[in-house]
PDB file of N, CA and C in Angstrom:
ATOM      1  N   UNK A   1       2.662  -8.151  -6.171  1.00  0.00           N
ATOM      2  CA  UNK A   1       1.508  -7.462  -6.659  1.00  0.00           C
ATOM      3  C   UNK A   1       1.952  -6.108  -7.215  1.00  0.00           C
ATOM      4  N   UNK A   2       1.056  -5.462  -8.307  1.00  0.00           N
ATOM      5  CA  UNK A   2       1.524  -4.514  -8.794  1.00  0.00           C
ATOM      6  C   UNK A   2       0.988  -3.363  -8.097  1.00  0.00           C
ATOM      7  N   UNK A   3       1.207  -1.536  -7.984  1.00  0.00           N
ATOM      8  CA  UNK A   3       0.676  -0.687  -7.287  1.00  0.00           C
ATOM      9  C   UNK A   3       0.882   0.001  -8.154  1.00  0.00           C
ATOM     10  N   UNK A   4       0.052   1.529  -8.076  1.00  0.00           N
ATOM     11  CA  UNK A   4      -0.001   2.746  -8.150  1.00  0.00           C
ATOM     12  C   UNK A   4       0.083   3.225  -7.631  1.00  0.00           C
ATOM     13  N   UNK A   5       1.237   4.312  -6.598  1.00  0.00           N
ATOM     14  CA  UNK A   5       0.731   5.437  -5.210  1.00  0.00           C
ATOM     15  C   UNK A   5       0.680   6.737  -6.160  1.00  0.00           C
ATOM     16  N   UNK A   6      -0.778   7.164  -5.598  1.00  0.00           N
ATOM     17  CA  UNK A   6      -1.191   8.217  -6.421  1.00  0.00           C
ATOM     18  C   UNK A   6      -0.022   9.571  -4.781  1.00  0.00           C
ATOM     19  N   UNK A   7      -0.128  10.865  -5.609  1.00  0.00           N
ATOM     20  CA  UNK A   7       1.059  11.887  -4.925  1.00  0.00           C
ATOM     21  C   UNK A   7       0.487  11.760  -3.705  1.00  0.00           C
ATOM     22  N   UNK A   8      -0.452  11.987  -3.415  1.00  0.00           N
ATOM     23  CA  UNK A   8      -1.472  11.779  -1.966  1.00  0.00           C
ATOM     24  C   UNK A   8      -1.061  11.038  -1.082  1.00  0.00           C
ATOM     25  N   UNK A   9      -0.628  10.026  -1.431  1.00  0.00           N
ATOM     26  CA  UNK A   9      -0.125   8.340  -0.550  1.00  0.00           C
ATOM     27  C   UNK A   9       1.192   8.956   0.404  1.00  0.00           C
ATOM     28  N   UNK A  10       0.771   8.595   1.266  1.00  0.00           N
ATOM     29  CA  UNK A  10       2.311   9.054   2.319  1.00  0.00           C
ATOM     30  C   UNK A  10       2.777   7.952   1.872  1.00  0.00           C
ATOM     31  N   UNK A  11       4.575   8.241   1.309  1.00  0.00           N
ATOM     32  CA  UNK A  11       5.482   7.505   0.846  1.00  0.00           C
ATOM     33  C   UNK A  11       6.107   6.302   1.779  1.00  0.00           C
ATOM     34  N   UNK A  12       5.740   6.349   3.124  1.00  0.00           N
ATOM     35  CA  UNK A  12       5.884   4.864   3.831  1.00  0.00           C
ATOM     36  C   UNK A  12       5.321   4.209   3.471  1.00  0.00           C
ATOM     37  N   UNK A  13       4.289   4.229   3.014  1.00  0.00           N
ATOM     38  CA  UNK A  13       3.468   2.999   2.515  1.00  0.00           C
ATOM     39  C   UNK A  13       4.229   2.486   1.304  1.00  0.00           C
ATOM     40  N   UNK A  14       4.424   3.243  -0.154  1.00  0.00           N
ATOM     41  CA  UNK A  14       5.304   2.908  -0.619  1.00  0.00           C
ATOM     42  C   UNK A  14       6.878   2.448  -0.472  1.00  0.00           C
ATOM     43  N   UNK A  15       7.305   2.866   0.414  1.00  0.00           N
ATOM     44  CA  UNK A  15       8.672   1.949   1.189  1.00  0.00           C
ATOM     45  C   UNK A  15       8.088   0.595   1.625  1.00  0.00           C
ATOM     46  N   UNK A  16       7.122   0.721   2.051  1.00  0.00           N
ATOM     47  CA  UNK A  16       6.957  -0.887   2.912  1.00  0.00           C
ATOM     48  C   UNK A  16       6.132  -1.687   1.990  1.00  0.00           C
ATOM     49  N   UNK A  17       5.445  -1.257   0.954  1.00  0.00           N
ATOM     50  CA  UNK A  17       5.554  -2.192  -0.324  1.00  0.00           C
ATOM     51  C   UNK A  17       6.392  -2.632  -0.941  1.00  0.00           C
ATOM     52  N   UNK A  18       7.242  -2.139  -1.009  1.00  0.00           N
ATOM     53  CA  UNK A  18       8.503  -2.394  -1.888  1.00  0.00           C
ATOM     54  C   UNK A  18       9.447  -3.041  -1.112  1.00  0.00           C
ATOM     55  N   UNK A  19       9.508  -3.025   0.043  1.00  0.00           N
ATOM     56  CA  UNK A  19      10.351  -3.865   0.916  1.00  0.00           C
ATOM     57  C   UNK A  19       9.842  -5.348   1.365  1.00  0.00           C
ATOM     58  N   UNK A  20       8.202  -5.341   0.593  1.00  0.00           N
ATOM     59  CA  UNK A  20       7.586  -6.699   1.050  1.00  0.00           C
ATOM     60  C   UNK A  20       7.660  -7.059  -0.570  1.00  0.00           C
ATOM     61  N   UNK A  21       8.444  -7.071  -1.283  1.00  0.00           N
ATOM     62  CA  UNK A  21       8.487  -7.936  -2.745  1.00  0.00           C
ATOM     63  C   UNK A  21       7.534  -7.052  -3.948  1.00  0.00           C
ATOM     64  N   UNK A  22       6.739  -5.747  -3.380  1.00  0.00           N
ATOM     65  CA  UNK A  22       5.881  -5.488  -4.581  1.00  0.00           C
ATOM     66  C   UNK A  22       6.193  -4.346  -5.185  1.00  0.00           C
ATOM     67  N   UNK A  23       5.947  -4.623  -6.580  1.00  0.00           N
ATOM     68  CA  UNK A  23       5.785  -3.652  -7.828  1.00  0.00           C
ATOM     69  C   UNK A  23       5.210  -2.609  -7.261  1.00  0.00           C
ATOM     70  N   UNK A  24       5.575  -1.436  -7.181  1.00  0.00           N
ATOM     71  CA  UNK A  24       4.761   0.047  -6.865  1.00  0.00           C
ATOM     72  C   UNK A  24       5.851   1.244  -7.183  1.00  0.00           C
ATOM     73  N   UNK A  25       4.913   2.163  -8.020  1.00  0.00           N
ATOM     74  CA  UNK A  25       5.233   2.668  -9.057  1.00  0.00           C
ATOM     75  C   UNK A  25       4.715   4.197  -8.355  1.00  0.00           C
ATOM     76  N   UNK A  26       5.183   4.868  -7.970  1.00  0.00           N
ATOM     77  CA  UNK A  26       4.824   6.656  -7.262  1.00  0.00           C
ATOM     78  C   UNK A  26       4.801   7.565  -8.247  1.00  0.00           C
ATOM     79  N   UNK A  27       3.805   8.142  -8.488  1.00  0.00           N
ATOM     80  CA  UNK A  27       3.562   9.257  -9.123  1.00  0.00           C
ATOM     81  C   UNK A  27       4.111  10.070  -8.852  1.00  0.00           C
ATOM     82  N   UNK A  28       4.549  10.504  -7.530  1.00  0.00           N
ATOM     83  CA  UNK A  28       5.423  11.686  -7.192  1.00  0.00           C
ATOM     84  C   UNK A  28       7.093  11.114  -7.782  1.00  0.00           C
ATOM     85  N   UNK A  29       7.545   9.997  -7.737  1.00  0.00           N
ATOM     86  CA  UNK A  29       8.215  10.227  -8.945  1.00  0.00           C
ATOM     87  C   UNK A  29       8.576  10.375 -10.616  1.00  0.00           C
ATOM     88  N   UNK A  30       7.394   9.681 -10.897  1.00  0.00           N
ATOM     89  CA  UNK A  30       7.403   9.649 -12.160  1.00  0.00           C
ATOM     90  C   UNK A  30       6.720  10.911 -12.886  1.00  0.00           C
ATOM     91  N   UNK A  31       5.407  11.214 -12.702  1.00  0.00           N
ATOM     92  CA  UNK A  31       4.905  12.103 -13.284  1.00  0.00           C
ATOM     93  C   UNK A  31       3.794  13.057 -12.389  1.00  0.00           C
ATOM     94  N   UNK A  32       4.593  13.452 -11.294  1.00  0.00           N
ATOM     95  CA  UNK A  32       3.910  14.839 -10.836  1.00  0.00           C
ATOM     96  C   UNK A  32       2.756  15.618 -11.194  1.00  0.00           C
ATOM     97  N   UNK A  33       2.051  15.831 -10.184  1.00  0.00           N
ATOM     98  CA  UNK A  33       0.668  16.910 -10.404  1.00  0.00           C
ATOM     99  C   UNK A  33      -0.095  16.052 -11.779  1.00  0.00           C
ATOM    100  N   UNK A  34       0.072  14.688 -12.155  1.00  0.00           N
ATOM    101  CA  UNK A  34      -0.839  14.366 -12.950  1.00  0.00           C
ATOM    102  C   UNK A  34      -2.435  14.373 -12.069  1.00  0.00           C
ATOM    103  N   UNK A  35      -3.520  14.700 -13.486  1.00  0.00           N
ATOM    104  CA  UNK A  35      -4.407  14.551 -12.603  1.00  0.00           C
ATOM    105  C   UNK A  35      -5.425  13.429 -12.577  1.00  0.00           C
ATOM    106  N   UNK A  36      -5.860  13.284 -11.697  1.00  0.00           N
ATOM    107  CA  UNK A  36      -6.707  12.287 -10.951  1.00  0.00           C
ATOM    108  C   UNK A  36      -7.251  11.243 -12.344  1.00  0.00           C
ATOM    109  N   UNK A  37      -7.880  11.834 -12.937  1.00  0.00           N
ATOM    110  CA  UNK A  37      -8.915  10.849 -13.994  1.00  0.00           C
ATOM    111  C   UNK A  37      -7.221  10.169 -14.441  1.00  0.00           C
ATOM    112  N   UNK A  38      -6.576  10.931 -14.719  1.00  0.00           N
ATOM    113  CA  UNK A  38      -5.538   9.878 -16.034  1.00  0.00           C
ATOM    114  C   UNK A  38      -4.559   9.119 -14.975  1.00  0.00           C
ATOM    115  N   UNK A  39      -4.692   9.712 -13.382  1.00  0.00           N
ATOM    116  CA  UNK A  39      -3.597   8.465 -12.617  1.00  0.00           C
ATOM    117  C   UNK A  39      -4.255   7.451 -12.320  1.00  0.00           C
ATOM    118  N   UNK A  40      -6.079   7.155 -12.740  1.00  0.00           N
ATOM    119  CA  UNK A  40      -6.845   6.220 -12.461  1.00  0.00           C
ATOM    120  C   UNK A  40      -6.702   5.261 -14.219  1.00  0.00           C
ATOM    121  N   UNK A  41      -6.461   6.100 -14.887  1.00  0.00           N
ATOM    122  CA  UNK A  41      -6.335   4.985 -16.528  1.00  0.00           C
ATOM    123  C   UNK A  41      -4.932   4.773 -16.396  1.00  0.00           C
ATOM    124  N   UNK A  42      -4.075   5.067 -15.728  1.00  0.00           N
ATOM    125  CA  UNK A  42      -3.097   4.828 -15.698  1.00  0.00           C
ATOM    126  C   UNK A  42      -3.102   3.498 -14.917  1.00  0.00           C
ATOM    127  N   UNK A  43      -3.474   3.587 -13.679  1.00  0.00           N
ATOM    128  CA  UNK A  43      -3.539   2.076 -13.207  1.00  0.00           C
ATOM    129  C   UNK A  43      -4.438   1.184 -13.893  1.00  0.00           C
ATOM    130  N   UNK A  44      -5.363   1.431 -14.255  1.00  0.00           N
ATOM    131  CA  UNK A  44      -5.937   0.628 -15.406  1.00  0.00           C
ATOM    132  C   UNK A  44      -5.191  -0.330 -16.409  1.00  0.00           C
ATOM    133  N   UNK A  45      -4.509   0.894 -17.567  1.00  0.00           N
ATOM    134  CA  UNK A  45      -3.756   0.820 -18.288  1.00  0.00           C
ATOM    135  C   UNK A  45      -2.595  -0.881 -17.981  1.00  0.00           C
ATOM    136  N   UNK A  46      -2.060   0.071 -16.497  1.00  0.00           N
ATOM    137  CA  UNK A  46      -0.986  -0.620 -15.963  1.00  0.00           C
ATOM    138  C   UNK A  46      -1.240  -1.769 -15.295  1.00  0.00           C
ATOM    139  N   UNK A  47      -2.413  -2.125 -15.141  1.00  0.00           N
ATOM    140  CA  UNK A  47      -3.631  -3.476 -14.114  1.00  0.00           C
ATOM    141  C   UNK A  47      -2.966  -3.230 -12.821  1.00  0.00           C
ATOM    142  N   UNK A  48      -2.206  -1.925 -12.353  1.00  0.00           N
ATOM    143  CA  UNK A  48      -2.417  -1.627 -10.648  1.00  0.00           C
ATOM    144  C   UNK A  48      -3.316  -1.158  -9.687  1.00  0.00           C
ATOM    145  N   UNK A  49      -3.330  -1.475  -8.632  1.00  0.00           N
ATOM    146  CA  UNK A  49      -4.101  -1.121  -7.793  1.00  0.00           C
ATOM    147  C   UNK A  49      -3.619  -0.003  -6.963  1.00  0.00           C
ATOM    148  N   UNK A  50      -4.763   1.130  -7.255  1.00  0.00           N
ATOM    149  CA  UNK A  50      -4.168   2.356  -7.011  1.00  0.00           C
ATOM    150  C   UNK A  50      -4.126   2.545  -5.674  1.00  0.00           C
ATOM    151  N   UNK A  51      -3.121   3.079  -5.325  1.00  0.00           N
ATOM    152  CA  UNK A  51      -3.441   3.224  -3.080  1.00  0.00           C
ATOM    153  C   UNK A  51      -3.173   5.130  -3.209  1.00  0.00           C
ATOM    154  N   UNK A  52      -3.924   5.150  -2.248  1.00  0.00           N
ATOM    155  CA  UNK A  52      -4.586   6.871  -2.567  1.00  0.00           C
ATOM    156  C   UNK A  52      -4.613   6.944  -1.109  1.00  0.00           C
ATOM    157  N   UNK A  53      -4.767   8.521  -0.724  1.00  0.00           N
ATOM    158  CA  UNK A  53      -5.393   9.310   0.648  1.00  0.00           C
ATOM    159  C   UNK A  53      -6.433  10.367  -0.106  1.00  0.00           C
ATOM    160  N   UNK A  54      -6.623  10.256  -1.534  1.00  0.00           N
ATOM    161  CA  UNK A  54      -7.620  11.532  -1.926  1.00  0.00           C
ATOM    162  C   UNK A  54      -8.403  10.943  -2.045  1.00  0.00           C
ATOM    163  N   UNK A  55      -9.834  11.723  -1.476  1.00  0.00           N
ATOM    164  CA  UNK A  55     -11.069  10.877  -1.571  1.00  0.00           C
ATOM    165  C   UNK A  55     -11.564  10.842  -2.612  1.00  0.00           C
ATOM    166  N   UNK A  56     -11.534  12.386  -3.650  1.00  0.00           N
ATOM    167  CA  UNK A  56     -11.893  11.849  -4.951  1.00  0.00           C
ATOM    168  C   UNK A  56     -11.758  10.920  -6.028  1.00  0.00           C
ATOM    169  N   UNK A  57     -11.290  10.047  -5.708  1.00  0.00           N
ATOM    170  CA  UNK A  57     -10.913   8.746  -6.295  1.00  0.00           C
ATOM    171  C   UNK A  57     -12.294   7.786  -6.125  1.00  0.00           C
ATOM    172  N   UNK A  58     -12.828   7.821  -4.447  1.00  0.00           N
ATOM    173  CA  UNK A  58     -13.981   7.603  -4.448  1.00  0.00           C
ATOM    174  C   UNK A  58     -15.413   8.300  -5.472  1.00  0.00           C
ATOM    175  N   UNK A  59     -15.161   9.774  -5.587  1.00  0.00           N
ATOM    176  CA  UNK A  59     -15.508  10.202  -6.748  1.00  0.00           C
ATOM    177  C   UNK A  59     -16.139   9.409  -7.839  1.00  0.00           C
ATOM    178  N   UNK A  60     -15.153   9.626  -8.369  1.00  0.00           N
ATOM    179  CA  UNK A  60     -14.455   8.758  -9.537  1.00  0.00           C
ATOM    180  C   UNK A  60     -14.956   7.729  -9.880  1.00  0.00           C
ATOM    181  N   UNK A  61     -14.481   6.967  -8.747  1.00  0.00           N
ATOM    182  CA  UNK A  61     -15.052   4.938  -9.059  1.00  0.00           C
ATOM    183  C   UNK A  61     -16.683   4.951  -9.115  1.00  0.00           C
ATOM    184  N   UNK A  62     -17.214   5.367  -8.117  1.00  0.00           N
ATOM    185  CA  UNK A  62     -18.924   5.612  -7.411  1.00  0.00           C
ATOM    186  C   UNK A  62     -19.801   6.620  -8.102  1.00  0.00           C
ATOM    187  N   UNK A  63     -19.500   7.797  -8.145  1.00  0.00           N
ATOM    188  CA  UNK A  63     -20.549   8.766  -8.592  1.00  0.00           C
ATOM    189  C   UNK A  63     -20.050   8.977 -10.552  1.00  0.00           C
ATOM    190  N   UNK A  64     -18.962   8.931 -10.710  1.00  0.00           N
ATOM    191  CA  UNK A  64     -17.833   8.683 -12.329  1.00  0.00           C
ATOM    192  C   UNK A  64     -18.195   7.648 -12.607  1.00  0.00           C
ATOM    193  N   UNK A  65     -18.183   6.507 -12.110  1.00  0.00           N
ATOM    194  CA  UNK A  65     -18.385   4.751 -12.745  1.00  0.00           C
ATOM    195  C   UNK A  65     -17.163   5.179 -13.991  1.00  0.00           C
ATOM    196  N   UNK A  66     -16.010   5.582 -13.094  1.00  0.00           N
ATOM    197  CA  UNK A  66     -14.512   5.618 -13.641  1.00  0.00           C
ATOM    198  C   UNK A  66     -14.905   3.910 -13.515  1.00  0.00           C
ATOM    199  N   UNK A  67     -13.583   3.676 -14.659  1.00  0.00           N
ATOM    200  CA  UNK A  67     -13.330   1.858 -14.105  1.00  0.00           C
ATOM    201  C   UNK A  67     -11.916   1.820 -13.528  1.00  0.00           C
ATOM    202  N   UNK A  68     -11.430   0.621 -12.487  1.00  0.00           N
ATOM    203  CA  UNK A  68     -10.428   0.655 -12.313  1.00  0.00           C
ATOM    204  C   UNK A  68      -9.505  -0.467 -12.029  1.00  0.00           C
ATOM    205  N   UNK A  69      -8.829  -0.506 -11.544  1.00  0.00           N
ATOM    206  CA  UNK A  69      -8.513  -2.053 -11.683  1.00  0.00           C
ATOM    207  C   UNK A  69      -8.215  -2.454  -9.955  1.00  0.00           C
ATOM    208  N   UNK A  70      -8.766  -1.357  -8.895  1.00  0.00           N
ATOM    209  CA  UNK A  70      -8.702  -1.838  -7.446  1.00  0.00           C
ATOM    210  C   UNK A  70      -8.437  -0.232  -7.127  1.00  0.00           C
ATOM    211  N   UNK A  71      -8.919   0.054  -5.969  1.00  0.00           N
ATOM    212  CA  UNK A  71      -8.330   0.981  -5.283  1.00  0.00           C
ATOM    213  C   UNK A  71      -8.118   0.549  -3.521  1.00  0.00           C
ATOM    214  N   UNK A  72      -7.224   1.240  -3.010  1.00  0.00           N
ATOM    215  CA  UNK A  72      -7.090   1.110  -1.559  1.00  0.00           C
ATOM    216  C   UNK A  72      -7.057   2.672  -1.141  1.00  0.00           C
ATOM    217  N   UNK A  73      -8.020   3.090  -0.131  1.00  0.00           N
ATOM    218  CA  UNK A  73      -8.018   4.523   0.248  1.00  0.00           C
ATOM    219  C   UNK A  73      -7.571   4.072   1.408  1.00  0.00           C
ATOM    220  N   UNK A  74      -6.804   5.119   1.851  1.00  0.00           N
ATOM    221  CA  UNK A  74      -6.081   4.972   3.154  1.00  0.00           C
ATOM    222  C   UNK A  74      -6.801   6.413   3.907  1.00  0.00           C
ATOM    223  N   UNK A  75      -6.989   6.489   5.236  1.00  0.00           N
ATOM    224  CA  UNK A  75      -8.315   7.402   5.666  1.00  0.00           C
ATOM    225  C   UNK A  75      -7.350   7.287   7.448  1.00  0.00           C
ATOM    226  N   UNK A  76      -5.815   7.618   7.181  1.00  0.00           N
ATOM    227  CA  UNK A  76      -5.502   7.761   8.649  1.00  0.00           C
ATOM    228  C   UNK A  76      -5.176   9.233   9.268  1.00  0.00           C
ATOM    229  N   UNK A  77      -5.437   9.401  10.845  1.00  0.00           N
ATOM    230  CA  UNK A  77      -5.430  10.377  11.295  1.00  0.00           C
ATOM    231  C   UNK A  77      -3.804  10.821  11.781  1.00  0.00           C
ATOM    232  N   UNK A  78      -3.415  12.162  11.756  1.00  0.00           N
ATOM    233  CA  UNK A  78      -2.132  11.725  12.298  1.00  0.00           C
ATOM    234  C   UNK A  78      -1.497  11.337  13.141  1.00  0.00           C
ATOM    235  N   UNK A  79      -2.333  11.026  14.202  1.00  0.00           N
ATOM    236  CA  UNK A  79      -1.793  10.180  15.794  1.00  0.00           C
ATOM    237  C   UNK A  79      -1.806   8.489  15.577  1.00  0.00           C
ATOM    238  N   UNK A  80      -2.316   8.122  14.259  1.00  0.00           N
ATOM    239  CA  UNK A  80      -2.348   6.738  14.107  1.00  0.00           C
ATOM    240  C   UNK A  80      -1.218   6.416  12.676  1.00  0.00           C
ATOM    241  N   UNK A  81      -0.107   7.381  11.814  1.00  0.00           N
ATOM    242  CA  UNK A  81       0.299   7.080  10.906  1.00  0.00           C
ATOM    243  C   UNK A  81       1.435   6.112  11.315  1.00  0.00           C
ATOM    244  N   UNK A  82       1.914   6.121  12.381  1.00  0.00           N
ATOM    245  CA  UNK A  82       3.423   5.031  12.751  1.00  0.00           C
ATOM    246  C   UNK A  82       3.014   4.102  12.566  1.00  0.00           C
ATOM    247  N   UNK A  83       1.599   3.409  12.132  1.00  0.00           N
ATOM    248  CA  UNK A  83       1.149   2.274  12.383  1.00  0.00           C
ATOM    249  C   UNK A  83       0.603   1.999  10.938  1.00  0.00           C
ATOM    250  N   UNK A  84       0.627   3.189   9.914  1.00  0.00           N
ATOM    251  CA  UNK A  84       0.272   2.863   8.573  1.00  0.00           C
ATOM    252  C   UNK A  84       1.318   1.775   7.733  1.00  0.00           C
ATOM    253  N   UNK A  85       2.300   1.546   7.723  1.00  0.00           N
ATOM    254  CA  UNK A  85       3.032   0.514   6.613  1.00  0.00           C
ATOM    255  C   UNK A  85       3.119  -0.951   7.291  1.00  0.00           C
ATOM    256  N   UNK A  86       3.590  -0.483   8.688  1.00  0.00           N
ATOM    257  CA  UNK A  86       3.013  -2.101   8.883  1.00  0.00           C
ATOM    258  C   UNK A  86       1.644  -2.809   8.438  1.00  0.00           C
ATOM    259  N   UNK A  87       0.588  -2.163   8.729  1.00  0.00           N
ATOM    260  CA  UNK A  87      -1.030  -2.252   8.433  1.00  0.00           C
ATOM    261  C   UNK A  87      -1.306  -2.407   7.376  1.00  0.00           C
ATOM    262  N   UNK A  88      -0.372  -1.171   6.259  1.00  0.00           N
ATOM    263  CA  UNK A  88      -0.500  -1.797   4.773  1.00  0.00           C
ATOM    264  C   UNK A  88      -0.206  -3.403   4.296  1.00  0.00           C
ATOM    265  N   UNK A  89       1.085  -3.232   4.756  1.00  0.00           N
ATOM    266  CA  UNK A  89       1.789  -4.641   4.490  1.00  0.00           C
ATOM    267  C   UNK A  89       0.763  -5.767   5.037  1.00  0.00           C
ATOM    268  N   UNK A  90      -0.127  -6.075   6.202  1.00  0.00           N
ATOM    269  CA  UNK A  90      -0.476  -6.532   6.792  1.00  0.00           C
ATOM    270  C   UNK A  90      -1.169  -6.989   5.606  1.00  0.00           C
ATOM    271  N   UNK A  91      -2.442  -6.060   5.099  1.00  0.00           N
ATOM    272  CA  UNK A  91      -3.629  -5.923   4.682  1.00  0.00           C
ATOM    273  C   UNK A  91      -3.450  -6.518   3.213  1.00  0.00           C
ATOM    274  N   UNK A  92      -2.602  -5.805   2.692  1.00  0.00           N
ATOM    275  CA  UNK A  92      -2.109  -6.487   1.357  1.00  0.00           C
ATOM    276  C   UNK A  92      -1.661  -8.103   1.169  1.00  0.00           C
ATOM    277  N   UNK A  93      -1.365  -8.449   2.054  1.00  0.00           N
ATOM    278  CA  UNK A  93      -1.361  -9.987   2.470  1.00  0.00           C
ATOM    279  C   UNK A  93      -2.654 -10.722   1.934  1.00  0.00           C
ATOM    280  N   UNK A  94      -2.971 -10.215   3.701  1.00  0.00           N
ATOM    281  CA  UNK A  94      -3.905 -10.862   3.864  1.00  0.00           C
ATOM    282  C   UNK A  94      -4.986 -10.520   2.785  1.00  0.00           C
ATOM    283  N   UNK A  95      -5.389  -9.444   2.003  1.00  0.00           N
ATOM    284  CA  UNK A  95      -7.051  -9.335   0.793  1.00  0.00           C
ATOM    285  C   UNK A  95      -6.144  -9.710  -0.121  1.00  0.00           C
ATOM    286  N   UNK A  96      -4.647 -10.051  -0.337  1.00  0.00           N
ATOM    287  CA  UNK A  96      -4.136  -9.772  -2.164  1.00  0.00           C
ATOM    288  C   UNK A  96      -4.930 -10.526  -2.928  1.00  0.00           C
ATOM    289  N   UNK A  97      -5.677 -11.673  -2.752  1.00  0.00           N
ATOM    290  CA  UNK A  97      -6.519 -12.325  -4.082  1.00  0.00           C
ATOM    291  C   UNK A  97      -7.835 -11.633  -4.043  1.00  0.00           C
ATOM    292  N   UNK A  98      -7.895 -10.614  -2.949  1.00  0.00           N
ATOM    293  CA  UNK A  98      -9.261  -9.827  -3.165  1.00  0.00           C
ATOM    294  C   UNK A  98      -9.367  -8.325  -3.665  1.00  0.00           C
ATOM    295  N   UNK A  99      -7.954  -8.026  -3.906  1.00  0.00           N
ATOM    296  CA  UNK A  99      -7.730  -6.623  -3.901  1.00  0.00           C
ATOM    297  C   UNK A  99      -8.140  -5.650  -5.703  1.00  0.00           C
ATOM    298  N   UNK A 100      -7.955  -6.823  -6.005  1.00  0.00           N
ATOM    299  CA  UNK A 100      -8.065  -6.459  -8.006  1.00  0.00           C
ATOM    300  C   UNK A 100      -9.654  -5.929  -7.994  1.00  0.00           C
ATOM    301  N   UNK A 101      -9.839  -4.897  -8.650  1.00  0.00           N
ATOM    302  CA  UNK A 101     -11.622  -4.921  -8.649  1.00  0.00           C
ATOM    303  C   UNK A 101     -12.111  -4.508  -7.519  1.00  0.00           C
ATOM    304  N   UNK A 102     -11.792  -4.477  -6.309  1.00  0.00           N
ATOM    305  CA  UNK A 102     -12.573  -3.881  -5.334  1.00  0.00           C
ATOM    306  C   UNK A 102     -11.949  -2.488  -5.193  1.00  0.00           C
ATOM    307  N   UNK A 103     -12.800  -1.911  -4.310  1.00  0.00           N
ATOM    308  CA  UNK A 103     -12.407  -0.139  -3.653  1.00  0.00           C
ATOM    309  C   UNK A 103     -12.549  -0.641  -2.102  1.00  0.00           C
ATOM    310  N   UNK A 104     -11.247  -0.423  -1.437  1.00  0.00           N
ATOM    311  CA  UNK A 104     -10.908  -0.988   0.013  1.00  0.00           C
ATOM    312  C   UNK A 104     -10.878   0.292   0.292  1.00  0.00           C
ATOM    313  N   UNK A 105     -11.598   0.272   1.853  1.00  0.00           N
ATOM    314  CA  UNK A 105     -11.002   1.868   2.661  1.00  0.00           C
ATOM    315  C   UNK A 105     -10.703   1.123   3.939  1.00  0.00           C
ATOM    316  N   UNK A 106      -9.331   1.661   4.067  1.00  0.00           N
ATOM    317  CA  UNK A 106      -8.014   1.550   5.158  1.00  0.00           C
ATOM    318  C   UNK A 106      -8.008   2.217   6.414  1.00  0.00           C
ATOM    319  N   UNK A 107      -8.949   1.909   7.435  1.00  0.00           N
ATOM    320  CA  UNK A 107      -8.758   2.601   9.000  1.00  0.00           C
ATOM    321  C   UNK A 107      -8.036   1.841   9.597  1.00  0.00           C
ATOM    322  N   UNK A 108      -7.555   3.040  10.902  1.00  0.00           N
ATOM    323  CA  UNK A 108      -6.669   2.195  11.949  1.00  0.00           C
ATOM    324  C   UNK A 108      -7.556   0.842  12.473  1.00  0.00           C
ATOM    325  N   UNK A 109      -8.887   0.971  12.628  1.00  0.00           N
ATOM    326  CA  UNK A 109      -9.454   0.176  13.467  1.00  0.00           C
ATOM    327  C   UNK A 109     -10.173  -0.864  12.300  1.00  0.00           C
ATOM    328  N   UNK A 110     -10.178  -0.365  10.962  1.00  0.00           N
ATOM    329  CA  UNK A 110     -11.448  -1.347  10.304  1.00  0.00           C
ATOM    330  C   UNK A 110     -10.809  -1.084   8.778  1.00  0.00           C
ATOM    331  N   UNK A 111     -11.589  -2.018   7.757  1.00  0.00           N
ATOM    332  CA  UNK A 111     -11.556  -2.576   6.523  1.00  0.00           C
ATOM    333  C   UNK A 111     -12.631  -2.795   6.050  1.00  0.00           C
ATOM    334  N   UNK A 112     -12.953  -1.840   4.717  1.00  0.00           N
ATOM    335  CA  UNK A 112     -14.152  -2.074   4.266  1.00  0.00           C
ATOM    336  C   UNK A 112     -13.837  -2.471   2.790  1.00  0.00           C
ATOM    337  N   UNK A 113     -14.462  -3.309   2.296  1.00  0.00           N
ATOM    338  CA  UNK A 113     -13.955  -3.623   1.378  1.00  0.00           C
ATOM    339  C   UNK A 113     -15.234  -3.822   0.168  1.00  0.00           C
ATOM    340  N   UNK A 114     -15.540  -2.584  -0.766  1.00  0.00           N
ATOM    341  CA  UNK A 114     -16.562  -2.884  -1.943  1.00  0.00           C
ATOM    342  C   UNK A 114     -15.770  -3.244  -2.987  1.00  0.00           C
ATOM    343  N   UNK A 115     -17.333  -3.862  -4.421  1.00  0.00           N
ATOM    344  CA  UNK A 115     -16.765  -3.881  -5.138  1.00  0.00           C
ATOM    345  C   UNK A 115     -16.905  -2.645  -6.395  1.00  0.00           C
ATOM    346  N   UNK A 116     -15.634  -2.507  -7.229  1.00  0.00           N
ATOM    347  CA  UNK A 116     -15.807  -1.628  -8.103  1.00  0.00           C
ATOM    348  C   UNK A 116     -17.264  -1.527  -9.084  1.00  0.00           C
ATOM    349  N   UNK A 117     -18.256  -0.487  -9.049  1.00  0.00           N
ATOM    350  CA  UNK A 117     -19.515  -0.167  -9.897  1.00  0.00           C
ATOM    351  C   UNK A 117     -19.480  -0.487 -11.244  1.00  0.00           C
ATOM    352  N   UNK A 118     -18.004  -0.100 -11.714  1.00  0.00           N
ATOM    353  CA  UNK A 118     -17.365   0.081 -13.003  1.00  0.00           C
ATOM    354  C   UNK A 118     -17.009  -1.320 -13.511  1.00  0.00           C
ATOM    355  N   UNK A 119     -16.834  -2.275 -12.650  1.00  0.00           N
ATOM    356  CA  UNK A 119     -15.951  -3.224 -13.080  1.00  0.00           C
ATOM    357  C   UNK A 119     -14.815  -3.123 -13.351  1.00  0.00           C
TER     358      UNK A 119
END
């Protein structure tokens, strides 16, 4: 599957994508301090699904009717992050034929999973 980690994304998650077979592409390396609206046409652009910790992304998709091509917000506290890349990996599994088009938010305990306003 393809990704976007917008700079926000703690970079384990991106290690443990990439160690489970998937395309994911970090803004913190490629193009720094871009901002928000163009790292969302960017996954567009790119048909990734953006994985974020900034909420304005929710923004964006909901109150913007930005379009996008999936988002995953990740919403962990820091006594629960040792447990974020396994959980990613987990999750990405298990929704990948659901993940395109929806806005997923990522707790230790739960999974919510809408669909994009925007299409």
């Amino acid at each position: 599957m393809f990704f976007l980690a917008d700079e926000s994304c703690d970079f384990a998650v991106v290690r443990a994508l990439r160690d489970a077979g998937h395309d994911v592409v970090a803004i913190a390396e490629t193009a720094p301090q871009m901002v928000d609206s163009d790292v969302i046409a960017l996954a567009v652009r790119e048909n990734r699904v953006l994985l974020t910790e900034d909420k304005d992304f929710g923004q964006l998709v909901y109150a913007g009717l930005h379009p996008s091509s999936g988002v995953i917000l990740i919403r962990f506290p820091q006594n629960a992050r040792w447990a974020l890349p396994g959980l990613i990996r987990e999750t990405v599994q298990k929704l990948e034929d659901r993940l395109r088009g929806s806005f997923v938010v990522l707790k230790p305990n739960q999974i919510r999973i809408g669909r994009n306003p925007a299409g």
